[in-house]
Protein backbone atom coordinates (compact mmCIF):
# COMPACT_ATOMS: atom_id res chain seq x y z
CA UNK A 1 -9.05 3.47 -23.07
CA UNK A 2 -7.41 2.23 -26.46
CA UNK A 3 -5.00 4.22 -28.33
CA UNK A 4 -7.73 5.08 -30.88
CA UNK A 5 -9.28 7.03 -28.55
CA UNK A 6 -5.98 8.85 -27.65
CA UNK A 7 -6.07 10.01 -31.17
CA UNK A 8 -9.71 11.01 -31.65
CA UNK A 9 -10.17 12.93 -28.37
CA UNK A 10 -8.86 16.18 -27.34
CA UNK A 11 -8.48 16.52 -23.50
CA UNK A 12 -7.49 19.51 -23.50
CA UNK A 13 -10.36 21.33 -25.16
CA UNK A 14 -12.43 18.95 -22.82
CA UNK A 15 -10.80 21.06 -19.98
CA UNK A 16 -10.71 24.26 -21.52
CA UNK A 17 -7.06 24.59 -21.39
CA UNK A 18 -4.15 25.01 -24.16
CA UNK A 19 -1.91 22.13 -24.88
CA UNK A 20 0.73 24.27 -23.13
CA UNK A 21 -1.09 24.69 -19.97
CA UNK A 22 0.79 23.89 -16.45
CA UNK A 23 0.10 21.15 -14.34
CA UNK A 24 -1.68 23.60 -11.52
CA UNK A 25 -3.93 25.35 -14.16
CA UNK A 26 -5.01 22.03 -15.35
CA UNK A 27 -6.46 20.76 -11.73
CA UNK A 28 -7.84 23.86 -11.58
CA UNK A 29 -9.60 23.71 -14.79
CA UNK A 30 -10.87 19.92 -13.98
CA UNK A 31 -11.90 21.02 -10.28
CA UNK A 32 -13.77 24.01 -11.73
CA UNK A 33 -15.84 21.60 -14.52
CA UNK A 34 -16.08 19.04 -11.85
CA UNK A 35 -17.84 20.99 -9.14
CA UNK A 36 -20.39 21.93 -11.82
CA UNK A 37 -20.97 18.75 -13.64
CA UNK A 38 -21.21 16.11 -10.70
CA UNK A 39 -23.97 14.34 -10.65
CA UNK A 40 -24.83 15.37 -6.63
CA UNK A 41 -25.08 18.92 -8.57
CA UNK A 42 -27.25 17.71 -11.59
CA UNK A 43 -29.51 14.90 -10.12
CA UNK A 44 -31.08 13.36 -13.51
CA UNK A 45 -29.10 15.25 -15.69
CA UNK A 46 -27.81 12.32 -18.31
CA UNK A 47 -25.76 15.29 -20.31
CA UNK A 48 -23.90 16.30 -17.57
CA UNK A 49 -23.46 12.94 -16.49
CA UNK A 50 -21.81 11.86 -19.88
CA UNK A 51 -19.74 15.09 -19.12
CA UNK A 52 -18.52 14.68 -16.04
CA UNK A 53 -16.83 11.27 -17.54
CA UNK A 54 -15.27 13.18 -20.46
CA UNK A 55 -13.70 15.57 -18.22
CA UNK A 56 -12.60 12.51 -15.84
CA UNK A 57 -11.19 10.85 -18.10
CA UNK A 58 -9.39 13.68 -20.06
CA UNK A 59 -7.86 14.44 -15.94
CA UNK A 60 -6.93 10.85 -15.88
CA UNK A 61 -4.92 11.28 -19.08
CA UNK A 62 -3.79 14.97 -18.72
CA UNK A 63 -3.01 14.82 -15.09
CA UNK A 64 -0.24 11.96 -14.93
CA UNK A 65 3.15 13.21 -16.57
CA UNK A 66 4.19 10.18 -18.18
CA UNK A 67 0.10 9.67 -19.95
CA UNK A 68 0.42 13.21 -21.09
CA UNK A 69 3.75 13.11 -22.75
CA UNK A 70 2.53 9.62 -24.28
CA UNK A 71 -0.89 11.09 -25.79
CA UNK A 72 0.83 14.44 -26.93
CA UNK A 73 3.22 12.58 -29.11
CA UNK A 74 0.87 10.08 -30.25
CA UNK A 75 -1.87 13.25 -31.53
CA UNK A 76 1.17 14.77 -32.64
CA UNK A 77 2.13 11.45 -35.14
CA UNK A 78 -1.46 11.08 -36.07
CA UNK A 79 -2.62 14.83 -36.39
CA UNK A 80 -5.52 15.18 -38.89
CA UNK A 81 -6.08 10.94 -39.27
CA UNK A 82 -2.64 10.60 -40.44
CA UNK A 83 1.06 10.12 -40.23
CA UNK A 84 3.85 12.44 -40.08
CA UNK A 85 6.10 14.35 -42.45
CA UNK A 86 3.20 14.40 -45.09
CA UNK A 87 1.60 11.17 -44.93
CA UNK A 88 -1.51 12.90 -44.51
CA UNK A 89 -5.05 11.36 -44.77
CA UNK A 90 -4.29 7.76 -43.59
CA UNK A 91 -2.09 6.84 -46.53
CA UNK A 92 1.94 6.06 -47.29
CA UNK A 93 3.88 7.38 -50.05
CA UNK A 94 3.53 5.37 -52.94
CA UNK A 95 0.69 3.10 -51.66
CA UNK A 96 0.68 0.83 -48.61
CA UNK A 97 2.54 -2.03 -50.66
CA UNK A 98 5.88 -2.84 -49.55
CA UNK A 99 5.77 0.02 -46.74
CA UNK A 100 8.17 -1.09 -43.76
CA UNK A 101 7.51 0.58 -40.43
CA UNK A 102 11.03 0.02 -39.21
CA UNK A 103 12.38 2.35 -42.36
CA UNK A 104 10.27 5.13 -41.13
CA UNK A 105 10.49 4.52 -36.76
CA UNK A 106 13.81 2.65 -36.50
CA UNK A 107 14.57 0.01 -34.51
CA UNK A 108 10.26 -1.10 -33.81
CA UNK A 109 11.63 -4.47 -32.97
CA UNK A 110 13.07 -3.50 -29.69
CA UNK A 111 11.15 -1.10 -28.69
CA UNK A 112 10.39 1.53 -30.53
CA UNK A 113 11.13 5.84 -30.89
CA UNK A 114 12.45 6.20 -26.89
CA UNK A 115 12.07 4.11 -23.99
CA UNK A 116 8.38 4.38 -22.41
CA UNK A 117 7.12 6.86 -25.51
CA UNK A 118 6.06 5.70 -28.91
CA UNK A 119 7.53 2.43 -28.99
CA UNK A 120 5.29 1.48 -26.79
CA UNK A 121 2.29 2.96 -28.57
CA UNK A 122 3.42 1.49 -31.97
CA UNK A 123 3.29 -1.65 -29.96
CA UNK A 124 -0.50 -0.96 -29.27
CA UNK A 125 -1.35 0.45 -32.48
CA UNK A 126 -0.19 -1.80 -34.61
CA UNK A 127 -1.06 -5.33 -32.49
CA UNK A 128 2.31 -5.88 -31.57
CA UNK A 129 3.34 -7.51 -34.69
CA UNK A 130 7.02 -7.74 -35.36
CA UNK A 131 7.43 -6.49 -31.78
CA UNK A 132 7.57 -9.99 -29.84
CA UNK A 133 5.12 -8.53 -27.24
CA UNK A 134 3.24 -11.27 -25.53
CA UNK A 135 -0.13 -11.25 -26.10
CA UNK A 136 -2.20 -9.45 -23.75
CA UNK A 137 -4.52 -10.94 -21.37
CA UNK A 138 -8.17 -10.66 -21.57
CA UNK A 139 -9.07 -6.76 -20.88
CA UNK A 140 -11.54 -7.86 -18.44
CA UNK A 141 -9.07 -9.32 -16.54
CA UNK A 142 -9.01 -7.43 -13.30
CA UNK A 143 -6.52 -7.98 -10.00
CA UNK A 144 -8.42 -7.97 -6.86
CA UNK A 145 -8.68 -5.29 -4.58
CA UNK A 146 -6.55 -5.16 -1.54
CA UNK A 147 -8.32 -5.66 1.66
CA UNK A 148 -7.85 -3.85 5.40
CA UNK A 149 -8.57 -4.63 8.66
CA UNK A 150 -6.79 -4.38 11.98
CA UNK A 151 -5.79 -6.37 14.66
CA UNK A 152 -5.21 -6.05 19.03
CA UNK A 153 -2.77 -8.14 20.72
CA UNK A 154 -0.93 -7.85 23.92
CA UNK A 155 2.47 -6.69 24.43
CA UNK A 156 3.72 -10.28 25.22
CA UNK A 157 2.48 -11.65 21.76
CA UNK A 158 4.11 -8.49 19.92
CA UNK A 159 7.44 -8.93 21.44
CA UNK A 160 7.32 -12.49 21.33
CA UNK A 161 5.63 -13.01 18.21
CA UNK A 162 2.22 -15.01 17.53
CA UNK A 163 -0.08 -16.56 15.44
CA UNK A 164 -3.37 -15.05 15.79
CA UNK A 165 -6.68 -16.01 14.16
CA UNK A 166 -8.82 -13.54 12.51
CA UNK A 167 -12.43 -13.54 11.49
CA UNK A 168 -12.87 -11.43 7.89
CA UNK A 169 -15.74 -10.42 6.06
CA UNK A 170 -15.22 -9.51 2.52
CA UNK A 171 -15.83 -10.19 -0.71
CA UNK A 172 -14.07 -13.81 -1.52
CA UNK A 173 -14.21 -16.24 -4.18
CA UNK A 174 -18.00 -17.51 -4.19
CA UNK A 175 -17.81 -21.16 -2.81
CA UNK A 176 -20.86 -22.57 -4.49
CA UNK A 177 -19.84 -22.00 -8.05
CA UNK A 178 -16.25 -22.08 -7.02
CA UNK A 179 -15.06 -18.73 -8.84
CA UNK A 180 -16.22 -19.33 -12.03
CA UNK A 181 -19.42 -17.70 -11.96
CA UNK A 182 -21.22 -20.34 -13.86
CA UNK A 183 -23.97 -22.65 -11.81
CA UNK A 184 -22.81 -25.82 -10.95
CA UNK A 185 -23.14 -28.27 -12.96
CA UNK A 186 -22.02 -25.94 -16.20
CA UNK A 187 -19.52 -24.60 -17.21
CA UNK A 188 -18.28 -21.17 -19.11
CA UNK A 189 -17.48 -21.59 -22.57
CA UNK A 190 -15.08 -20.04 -25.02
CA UNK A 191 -15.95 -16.17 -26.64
CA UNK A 192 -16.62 -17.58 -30.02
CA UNK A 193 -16.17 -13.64 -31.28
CA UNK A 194 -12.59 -13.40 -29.59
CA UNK A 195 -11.56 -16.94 -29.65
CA UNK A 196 -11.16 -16.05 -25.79
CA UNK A 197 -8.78 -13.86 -25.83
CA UNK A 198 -11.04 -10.59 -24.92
CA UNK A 199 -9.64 -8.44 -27.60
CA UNK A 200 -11.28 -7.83 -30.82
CA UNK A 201 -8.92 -6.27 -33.58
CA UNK A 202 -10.20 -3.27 -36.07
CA UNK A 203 -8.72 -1.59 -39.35
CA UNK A 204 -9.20 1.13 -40.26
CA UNK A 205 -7.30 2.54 -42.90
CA UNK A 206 -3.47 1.08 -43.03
CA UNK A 207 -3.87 0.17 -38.89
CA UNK A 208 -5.46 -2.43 -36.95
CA UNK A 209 -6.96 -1.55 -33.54
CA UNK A 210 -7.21 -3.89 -30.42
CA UNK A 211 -10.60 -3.42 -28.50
CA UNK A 212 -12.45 -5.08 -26.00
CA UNK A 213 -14.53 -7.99 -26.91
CA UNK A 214 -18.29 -6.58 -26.47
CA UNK A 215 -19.77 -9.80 -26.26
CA UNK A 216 -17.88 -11.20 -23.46
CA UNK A 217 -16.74 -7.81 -22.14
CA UNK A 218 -13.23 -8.59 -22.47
CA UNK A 219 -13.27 -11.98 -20.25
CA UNK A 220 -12.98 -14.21 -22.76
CA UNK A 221 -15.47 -16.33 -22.26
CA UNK A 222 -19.66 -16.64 -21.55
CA UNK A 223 -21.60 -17.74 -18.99
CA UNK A 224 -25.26 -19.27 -20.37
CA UNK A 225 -26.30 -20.09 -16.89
CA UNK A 226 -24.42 -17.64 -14.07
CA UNK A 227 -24.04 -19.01 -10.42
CA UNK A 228 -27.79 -17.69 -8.52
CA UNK A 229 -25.48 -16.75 -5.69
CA UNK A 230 -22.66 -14.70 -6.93
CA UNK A 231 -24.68 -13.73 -10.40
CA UNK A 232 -22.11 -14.68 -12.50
CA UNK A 233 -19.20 -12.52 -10.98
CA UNK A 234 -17.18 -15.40 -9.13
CA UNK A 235 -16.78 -13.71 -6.34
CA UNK A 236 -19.50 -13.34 -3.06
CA UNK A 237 -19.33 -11.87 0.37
CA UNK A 238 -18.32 -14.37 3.19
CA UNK A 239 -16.61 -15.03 6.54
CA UNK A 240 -13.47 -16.46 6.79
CA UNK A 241 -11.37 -17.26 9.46
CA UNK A 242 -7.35 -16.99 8.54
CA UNK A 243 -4.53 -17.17 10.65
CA UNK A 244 -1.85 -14.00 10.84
CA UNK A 245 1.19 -14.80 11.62
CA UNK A 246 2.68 -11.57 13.40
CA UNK A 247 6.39 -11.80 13.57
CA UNK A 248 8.25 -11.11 16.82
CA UNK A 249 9.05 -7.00 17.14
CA UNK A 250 5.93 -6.01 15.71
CA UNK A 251 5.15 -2.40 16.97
CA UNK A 252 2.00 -0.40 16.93
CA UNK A 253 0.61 0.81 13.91
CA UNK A 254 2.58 -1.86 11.68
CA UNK A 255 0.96 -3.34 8.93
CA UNK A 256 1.55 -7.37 8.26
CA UNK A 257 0.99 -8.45 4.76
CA UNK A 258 -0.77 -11.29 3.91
CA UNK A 259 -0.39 -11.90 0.22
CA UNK A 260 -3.18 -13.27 -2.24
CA UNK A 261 -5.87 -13.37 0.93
CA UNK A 262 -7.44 -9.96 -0.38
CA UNK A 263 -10.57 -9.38 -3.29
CA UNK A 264 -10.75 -12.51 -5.64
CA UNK A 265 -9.41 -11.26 -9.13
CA UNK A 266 -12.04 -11.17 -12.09
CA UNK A 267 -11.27 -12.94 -15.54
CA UNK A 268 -7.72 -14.83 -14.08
CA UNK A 269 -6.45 -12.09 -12.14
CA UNK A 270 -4.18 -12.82 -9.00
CA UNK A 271 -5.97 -11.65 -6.14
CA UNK A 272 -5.20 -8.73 -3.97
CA UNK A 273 -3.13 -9.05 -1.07
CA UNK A 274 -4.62 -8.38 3.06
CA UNK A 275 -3.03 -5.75 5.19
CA UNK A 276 -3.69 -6.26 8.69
CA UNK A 277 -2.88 -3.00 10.71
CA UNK A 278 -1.63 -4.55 14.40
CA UNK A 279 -2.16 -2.43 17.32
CA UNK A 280 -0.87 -3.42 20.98
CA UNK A 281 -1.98 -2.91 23.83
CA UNK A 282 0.54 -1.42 26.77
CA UNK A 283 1.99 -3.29 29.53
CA UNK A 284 1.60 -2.80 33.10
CA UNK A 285 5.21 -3.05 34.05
CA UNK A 286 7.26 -3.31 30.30
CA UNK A 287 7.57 -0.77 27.90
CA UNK A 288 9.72 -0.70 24.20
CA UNK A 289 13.34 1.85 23.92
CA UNK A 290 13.03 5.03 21.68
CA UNK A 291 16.66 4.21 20.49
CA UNK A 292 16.25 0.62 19.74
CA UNK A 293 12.47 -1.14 19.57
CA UNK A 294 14.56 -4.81 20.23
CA UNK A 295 15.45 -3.48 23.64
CA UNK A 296 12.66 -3.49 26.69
CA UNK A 297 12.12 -1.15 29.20
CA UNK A 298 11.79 -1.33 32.88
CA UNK A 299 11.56 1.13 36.05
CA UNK A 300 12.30 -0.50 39.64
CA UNK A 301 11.55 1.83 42.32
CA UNK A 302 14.11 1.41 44.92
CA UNK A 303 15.18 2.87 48.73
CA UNK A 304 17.79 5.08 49.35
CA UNK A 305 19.92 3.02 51.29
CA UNK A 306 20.07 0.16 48.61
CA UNK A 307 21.62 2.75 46.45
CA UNK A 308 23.53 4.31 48.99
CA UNK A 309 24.65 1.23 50.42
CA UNK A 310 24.57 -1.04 47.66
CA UNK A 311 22.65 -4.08 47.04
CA UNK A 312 21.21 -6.59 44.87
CA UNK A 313 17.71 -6.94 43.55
CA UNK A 314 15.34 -9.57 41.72
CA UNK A 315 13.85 -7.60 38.83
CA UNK A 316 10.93 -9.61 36.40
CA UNK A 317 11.39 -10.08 32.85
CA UNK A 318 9.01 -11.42 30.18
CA UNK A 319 9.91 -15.05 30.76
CA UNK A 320 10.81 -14.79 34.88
CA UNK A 321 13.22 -13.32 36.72
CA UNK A 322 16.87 -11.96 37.11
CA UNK A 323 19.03 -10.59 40.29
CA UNK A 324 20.25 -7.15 39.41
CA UNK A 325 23.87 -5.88 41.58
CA UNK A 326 23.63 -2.23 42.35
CA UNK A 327 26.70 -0.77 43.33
CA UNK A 328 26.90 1.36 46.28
CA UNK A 329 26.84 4.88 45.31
CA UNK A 330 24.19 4.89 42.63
CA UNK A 331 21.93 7.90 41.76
CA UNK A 332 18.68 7.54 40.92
CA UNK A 333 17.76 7.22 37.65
CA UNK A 334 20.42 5.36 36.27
CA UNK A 335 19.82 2.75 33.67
CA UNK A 336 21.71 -0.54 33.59
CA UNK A 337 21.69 -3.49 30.98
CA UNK A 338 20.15 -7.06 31.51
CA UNK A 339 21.79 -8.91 28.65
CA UNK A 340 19.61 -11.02 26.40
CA UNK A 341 16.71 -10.69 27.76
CA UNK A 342 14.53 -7.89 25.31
CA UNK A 343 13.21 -9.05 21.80
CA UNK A 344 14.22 -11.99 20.38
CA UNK A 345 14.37 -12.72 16.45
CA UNK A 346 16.34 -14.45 14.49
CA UNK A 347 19.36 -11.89 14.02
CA UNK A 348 20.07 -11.70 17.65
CA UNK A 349 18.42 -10.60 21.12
CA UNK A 350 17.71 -7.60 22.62
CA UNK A 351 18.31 -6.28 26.25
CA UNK A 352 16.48 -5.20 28.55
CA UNK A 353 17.21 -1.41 30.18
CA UNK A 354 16.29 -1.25 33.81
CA UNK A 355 16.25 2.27 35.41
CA UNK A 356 16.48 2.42 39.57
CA UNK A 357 14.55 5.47 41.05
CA UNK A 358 14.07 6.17 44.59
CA UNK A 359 10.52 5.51 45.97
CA UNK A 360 10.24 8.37 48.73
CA UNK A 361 7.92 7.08 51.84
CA UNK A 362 4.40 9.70 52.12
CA UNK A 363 4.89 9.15 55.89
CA UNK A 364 7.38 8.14 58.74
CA UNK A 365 7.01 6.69 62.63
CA UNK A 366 8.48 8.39 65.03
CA UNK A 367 11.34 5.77 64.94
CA UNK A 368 12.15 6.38 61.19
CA UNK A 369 11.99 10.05 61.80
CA UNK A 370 14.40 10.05 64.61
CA UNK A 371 16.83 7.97 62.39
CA UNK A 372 16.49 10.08 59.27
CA UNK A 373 17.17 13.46 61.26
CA UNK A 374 20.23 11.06 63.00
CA UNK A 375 21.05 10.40 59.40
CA UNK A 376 20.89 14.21 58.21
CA UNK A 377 23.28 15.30 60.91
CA UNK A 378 25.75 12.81 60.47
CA UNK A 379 25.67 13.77 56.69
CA UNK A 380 25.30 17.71 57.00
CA UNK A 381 28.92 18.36 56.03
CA UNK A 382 27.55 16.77 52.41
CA UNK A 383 25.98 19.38 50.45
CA UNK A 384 24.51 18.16 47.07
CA UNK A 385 23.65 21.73 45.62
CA UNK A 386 26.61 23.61 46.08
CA UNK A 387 28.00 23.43 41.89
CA UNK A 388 24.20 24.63 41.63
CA UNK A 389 24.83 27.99 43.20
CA UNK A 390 28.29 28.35 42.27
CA UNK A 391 28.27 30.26 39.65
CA UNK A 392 24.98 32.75 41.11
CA UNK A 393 26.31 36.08 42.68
């Protein structure tokens, strides 16, 4: 959408609302208009159709904050074809000779009236000259879409860290005409009508408008013989195999980025980038801390007597195994630290928190039963609920 058509177009008559209207009544409006001009709603309907897009586009405009304040002041400079303060009807005051824009906006070469306003429209109206804007790329010019897919790895590769090879299917550069859209053997040539640049400029009146080039449709450039396979667009469906590299730590539902490897862009656009959404599966034994995702989890059941007693035990870890010292006197349930031995990246390690918890046999021999009620007598002076009742009368 060019400037020009920020001028010539009132949005909010397209909506049916006053230039004063809310944010909230103008959704409403466009949901309203919407529901009865979609196309689902008016099969074969071309006028509908044409304004459905009106109103869509008018939302586009009205609906973002920073387009709104942007096309207000521009229909406010231009009201009624022409400028402000009485320049009405497209013309300056004393003819257009020796008319400097600077006298009347101030300061157009850096930037124009306000940061992100009408400087930046100038810039667009009047084809950037005495502005030092770059000039623009071809308006066909289109950055690739982003791509997503997801990946499963174990619980080993996403503490660890791996490289893990994928199968895609998506669009990708086509490989017979290698992304130019032109059969082999030719080549595109040059927009003659835009000198490939895409743009075509206008005048009308005292200003010159930038548009895209209709003959090329703003690439820039032709194609007399387009590629059979990917008719011209560059860009065909395919498989690839890549390679993500998923760092160590990785936790479920992270997304890894993998930059440039999404849609092909169209007309010298970068492409788009990959997200690969990693989910992993649980362990049998290992789990991941709540308070710190570097540090690994592990529950060892254990008897009583090894915590009454004391005792030491060989616990596994990722890589092996460790001996553990439990001190006599130990409740159950206590957690103690295995230095060094969670996740490991390149800031430091993590640990990894082993809680003891007493495995309580479903059945005793006669010999274990005579012990334990040995065992209960010989301890019956010890009563481990009596600052439970306290406090009851």
């Amino acid at each position: 959408m060019t400037q020009r058509d920020w001028i010539e177009k009132d949005f909010y008559r397209e909506l049916g609302v006053s230039s004063e209207a809310t944010g909230e009544e103008i959704k409403k409006a466009y949901r309203k208009l919407a529901r009865e001009l979609h196309p689902d709603a008016n099969p074969g309907d071309a006028q509908a159709e044409a304004r459905f897009k009106t109103v869509s586009e008018a939302y586009g405009v009205l609906s973002d904050d920073k387009k709104r304040k942007e096309y207000d002041e521009t229909r406010a400079l231009f009201a009624g074809g022409g400028m402000p303060g009485g320049f009405g009807g497209g013309g300056f005051p004393g003819g257009a000779q020796g008319f400097d824009l600077n006298d009347l906006f101030g300061q157009a070469q850096g930037g124009g009236a306000g940061a992100g306003g009408l400087g930046d429209i100038f810039g667009d109206i009047f084809g950037g000259q005495g502005g030092g804007r770059r000039r623009p790329p071809p308006s066909g010019a289109r950055r690739g879409a982003d791509v997503e897919t997801e990946l499963r790895i174990d619980f080993v590769q996403a503490v660890r860290g791996a490289d893990v090879p994928i199968r895609l299917s998506s669009p990708g550069r086509c490989d017979r005409c290698g992304g130019t859209g032109a059969k082999p053997g030719s080549t595109p040539r040059q927009c003659p009508t835009c000198n490939g640049v895409g743009l075509v400029s206008r005048s009308q009146g005292a200003f010159a408008f930038s548009e895209p080039c209709r003959d090329c449709r703003g690439t820039g450039r032709l194609i007399d013989d387009p590629c059979p396979e990917c008719g011209g667009d560059g860009v065909s469906t395919r498989t690839r195999q890549l390679t993500v590299r998923v760092p160590a730590g990785v936790d479920d539902g992270n997304k890894v980025r993998l930059k440039g490897q999404g849609e092909p862009g169209r007309g010298g656009a970068p492409a788009g980038d990959l997200y690969v959404t990693v989910h992993v599966t649980p362990h049998r034994l290992f789990g991941r801390s709540s308070r710190n995702a570097d540090d690994l989890t592990l529950t060892v059941p254990v008897t009583y007597p090894e915590l009454a007693l004391g005792s030491t035990l060989t616990v596994p870890t990722l890589e092996s195994t460790v001996s553990l010292r439990i001190p006599a006197g130990t409740t159950s349930g206590r957690t103690f630290r295995v230095r060094g031995r969670g996740v490991e990246r390149k800031s430091g390690k993590g640990d990894l928190l082993v809680t003891v918890e007493v495995a309580v046999p479903k059945s005793l021999d006669d010999a274990a039963t005579e012990a334990l009620q040995a065992y209960a007598e010989a301890t019956k002076g010890f009563d481990p609920r009596a600052d439970l009742l306290r406090d009851i009368r």
